[in-house]
N, C-alpha and C. Protein backbone atom coordinates (compact mmCIF):
# COMPACT_ATOMS: atom_id res chain seq x y z
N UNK A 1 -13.38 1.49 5.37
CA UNK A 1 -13.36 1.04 6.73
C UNK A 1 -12.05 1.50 7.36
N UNK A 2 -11.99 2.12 8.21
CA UNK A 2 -10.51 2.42 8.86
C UNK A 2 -9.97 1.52 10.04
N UNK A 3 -9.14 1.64 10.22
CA UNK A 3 -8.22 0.70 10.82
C UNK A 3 -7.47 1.30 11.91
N UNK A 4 -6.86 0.97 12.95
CA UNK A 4 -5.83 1.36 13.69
C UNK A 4 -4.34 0.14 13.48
N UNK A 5 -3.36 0.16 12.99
CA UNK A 5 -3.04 -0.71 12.37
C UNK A 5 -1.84 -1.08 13.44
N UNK A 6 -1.16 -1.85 13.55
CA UNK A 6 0.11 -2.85 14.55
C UNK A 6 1.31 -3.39 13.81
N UNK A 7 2.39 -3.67 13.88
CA UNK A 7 3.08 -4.39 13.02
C UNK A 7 2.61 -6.38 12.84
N UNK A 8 1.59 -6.41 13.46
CA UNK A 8 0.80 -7.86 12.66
C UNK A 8 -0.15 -7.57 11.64
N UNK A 9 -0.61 -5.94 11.68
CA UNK A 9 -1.62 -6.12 10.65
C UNK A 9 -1.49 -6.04 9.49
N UNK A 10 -0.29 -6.31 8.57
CA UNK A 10 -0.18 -6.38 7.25
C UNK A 10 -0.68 -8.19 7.20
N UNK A 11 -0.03 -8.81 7.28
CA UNK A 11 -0.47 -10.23 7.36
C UNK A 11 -1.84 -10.26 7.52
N UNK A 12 -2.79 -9.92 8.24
CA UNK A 12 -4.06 -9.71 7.95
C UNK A 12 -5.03 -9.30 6.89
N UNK A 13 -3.74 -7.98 6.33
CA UNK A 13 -4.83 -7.26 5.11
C UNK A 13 -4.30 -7.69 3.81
N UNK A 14 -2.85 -8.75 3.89
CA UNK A 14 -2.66 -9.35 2.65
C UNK A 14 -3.74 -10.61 2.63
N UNK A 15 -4.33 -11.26 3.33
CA UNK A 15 -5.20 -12.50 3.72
C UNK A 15 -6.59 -11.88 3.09
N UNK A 16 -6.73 -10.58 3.69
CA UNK A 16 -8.32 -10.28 2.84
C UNK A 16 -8.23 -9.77 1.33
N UNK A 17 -6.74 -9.16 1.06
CA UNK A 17 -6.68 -8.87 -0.44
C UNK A 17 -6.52 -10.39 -0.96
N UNK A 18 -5.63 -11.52 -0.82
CA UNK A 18 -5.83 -12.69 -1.75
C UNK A 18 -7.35 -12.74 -1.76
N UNK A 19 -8.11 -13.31 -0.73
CA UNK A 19 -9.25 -13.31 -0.59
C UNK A 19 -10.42 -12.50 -1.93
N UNK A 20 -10.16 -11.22 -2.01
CA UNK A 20 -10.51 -10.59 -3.22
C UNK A 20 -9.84 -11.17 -4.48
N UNK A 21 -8.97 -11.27 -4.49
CA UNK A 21 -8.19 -11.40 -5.86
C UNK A 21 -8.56 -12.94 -6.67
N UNK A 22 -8.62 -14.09 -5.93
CA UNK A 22 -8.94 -15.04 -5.88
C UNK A 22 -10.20 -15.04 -6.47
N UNK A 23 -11.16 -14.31 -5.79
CA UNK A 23 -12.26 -14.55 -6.61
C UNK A 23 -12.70 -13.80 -7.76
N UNK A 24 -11.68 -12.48 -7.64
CA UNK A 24 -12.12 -11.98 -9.16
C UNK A 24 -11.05 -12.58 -10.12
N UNK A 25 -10.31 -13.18 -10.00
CA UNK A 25 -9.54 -14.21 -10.67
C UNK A 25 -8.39 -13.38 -11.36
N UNK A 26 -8.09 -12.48 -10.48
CA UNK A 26 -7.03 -11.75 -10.65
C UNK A 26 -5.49 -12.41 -9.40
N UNK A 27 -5.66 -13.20 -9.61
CA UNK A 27 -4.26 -14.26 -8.78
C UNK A 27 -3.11 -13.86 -9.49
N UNK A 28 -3.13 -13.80 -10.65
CA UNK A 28 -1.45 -13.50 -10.87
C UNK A 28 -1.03 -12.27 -10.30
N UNK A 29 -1.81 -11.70 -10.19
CA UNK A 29 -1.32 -10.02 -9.39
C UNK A 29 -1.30 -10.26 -7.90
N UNK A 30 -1.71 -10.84 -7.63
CA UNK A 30 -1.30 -11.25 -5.98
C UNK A 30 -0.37 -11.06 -4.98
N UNK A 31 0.68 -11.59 -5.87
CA UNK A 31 2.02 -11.91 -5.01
C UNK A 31 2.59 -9.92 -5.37
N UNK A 32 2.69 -9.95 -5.83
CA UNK A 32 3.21 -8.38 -5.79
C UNK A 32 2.01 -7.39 -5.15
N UNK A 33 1.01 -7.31 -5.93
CA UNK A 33 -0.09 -6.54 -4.76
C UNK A 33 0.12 -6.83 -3.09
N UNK A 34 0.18 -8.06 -2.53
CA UNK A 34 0.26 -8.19 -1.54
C UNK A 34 1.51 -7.37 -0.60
N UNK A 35 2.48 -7.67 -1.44
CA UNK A 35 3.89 -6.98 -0.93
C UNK A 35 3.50 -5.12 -1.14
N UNK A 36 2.95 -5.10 -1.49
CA UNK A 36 3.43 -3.58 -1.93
C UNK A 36 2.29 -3.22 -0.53
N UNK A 37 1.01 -3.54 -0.39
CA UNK A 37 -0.08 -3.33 0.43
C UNK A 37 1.06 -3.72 2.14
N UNK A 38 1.63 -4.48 1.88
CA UNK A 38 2.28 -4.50 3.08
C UNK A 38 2.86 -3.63 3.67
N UNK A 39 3.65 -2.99 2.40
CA UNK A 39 4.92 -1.72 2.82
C UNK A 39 3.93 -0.42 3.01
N UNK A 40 3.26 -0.12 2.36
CA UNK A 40 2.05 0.45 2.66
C UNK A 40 1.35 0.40 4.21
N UNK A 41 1.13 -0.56 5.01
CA UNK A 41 0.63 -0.53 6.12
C UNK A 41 1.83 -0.46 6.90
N UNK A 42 3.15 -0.96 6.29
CA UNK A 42 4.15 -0.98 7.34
C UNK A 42 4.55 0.87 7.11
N UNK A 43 4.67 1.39 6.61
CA UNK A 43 4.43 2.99 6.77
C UNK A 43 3.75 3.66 7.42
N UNK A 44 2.38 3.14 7.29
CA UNK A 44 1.47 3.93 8.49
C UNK A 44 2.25 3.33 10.08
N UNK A 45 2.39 2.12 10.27
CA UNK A 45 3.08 1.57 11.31
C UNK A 45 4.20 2.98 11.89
N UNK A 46 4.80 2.66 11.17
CA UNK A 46 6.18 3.81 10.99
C UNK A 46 5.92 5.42 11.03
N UNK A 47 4.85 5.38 10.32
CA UNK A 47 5.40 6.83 10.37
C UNK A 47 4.15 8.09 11.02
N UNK A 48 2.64 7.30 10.94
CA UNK A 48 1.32 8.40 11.58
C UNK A 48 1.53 7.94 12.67
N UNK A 49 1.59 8.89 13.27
CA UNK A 49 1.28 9.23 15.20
C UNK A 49 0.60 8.09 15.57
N UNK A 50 -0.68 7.95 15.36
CA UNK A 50 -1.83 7.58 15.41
C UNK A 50 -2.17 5.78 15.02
N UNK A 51 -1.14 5.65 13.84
CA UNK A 51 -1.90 4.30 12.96
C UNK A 51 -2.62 3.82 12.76
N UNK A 52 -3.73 5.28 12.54
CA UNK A 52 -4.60 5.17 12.03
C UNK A 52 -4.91 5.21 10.59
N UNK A 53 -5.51 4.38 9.57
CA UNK A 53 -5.61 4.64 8.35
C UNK A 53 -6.83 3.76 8.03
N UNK A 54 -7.32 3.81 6.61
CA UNK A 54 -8.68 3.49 5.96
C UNK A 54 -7.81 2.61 4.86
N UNK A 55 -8.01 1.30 4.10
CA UNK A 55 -8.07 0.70 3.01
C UNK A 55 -9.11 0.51 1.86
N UNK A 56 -8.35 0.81 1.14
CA UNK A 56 -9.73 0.54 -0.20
C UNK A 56 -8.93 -0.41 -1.13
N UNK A 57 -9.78 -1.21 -1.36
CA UNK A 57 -9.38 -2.33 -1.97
C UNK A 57 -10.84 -2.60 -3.54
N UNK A 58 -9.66 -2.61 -4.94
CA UNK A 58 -11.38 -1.95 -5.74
C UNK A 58 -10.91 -2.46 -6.89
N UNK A 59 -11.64 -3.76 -7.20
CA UNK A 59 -11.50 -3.87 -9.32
C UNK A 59 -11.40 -3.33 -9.86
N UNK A 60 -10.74 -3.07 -10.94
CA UNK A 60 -10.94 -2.04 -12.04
C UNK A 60 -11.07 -2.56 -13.21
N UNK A 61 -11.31 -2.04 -14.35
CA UNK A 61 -11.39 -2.93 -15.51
C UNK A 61 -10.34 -2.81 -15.43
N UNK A 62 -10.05 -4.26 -15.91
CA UNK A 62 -8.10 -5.04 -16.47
C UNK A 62 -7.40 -4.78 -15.48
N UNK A 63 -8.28 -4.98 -13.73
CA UNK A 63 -7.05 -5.38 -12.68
C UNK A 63 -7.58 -4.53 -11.66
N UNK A 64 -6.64 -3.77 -10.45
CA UNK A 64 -7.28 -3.57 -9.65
C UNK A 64 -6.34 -2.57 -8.66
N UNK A 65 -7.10 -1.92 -7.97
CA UNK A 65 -6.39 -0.35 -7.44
C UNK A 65 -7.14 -0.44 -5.82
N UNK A 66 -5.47 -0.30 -5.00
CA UNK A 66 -5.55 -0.22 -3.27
C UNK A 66 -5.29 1.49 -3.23
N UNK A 67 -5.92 1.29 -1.90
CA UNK A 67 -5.67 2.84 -1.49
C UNK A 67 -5.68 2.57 0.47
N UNK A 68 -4.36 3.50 0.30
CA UNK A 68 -4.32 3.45 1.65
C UNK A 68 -4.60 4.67 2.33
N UNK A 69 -5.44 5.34 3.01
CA UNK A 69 -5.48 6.73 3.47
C UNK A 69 -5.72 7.26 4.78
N UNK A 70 -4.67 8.04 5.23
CA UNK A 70 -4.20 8.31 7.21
C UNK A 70 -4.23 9.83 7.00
N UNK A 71 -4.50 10.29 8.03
CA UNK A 71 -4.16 11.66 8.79
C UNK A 71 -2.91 12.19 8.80
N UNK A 72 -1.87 11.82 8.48
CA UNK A 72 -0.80 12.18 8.48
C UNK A 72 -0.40 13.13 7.02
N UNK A 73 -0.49 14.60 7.32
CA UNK A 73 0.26 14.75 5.96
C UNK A 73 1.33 14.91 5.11
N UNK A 74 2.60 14.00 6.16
CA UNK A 74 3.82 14.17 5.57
C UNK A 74 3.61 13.29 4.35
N UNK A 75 4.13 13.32 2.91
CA UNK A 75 4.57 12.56 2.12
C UNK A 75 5.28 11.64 1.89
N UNK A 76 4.84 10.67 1.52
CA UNK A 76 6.11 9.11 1.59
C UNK A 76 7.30 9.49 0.54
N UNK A 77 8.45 9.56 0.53
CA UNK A 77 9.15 10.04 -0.52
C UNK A 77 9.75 8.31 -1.32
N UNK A 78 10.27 8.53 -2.51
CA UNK A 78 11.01 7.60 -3.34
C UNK A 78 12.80 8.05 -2.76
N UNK A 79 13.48 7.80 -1.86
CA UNK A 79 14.40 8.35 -1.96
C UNK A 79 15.45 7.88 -2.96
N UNK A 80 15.95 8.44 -4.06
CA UNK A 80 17.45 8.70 -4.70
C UNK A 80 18.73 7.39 -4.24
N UNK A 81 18.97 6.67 -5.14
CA UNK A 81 19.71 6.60 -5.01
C UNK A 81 19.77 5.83 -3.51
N UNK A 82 21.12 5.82 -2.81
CA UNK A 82 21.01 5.39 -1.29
C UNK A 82 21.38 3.82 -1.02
N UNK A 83 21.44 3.80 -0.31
CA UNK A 83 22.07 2.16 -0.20
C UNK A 83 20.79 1.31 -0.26
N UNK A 84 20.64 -0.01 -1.02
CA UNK A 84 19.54 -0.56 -1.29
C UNK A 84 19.19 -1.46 0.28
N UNK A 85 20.15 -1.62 1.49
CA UNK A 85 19.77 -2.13 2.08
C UNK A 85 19.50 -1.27 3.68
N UNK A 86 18.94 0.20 2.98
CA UNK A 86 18.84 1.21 4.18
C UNK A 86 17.19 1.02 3.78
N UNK A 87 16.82 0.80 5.22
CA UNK A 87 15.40 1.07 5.85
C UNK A 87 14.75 2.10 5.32
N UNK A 88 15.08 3.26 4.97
CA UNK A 88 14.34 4.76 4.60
C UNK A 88 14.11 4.78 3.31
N UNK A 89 13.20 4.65 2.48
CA UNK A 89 12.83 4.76 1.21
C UNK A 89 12.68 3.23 0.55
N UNK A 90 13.05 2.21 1.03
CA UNK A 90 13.54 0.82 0.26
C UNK A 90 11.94 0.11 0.14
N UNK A 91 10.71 0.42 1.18
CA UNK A 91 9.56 0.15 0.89
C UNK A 91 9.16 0.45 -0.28
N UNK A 92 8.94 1.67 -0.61
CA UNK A 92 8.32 2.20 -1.57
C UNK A 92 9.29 2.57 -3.16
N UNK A 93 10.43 1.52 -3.52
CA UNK A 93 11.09 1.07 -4.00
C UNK A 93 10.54 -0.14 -5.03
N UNK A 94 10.10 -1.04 -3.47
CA UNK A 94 9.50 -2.27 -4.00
C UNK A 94 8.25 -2.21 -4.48
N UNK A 95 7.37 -1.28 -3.87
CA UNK A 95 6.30 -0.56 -4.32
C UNK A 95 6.19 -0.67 -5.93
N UNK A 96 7.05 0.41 -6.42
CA UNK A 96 7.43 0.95 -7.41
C UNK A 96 7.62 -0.87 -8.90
N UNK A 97 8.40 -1.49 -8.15
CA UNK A 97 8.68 -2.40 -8.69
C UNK A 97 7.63 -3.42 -9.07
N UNK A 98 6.75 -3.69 -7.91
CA UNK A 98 6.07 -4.69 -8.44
C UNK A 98 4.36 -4.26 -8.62
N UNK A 99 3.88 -3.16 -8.81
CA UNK A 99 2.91 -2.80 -9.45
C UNK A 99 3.16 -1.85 -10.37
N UNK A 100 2.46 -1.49 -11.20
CA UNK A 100 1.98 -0.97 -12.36
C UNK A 100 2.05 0.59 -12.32
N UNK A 101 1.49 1.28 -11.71
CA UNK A 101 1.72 2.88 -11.15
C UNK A 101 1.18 2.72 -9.57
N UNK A 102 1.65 4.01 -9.16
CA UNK A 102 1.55 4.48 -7.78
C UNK A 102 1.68 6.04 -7.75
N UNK A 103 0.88 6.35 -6.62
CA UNK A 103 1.03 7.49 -6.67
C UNK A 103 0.52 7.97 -5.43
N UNK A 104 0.84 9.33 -4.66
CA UNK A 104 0.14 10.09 -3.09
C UNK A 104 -0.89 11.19 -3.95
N UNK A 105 -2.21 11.52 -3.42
CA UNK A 105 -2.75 11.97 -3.66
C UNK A 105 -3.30 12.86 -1.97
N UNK A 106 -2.49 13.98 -1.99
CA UNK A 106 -2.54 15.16 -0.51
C UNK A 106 -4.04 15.28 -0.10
N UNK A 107 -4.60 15.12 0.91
CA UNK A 107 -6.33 15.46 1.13
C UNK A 107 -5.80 16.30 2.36
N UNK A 108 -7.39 17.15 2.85
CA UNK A 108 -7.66 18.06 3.32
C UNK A 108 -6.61 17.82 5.18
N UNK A 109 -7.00 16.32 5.29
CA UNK A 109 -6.16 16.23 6.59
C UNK A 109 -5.48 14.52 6.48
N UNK A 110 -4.83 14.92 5.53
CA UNK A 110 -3.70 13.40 5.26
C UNK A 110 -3.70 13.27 4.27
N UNK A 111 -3.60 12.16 3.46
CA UNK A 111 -2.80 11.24 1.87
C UNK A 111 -3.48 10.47 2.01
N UNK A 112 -3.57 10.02 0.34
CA UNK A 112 -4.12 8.61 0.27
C UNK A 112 -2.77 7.83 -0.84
N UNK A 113 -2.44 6.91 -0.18
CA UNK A 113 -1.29 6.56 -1.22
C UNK A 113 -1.70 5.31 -2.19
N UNK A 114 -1.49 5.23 -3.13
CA UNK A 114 -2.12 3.99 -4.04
C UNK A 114 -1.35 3.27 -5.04
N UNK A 115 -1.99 2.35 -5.21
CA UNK A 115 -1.31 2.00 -6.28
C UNK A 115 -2.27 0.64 -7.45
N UNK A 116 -1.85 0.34 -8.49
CA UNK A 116 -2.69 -0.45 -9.44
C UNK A 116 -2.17 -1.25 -10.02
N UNK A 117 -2.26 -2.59 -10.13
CA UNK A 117 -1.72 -3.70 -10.94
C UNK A 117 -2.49 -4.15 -12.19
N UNK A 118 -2.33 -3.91 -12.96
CA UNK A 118 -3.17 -4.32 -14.33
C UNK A 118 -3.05 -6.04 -14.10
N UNK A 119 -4.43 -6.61 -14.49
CA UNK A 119 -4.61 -8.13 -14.20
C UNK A 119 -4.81 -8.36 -15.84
């Protein structure tokens, strides 16, 4: 389903991920899935023209894998190093921290960026 997204709509799409998680009884992954899905929409916010993007939200065996995917094909980078309380890279930091892997996967006209929390 795609989205045109605002800086309110993370609070929205953390409400429909508990919503999932809850009932596949994957709650302990929650609180970090939620944060990371945030910085994730707060990027598209930030950085596609457009803010436009699609969510996929998907069980997996032993837990469960988001995908966020926009038109934009610049790459989100991990930046190096850097002051931990600079705006540029510190999302996808926390990313890094509180799920399991992540990764950008380049498509024909944008990224899909993801990531997976083992439940």
């Amino acid at each position: 389903m795609g989205f045109t997204v605002s800086e309110h709509s993370a609070g929205h799409m953390r409400r429909i991920l508990r919503w999932f998680l809850v009932r596949w009884g994957l709650d302990k992954v929650a609180d970090g899935a939620e944060l990371a899905l945030t910085e994730l929409v707060a990027n598209v916010v930030r950085h596609v023209p457009d803010r436009g993007c699609s969510v996929l939200i998907q069980r997996r065996p032993g837990g469960l894998r988001v995908e966020v995917t926009d038109n934009c094909p610049a790459a989100p980078r991990l930046t190096p190093g850097g002051d931990p309380l600079d705006e540029g890279g510190r999302g996808l930091r926390l990313v890094q921290a509180v799920t399991d892997r992540w990764g950008v996967l380049p498509r024909s006209a944008g990224k899909t960026v993801w990531f997976e929390c083992d439940g």
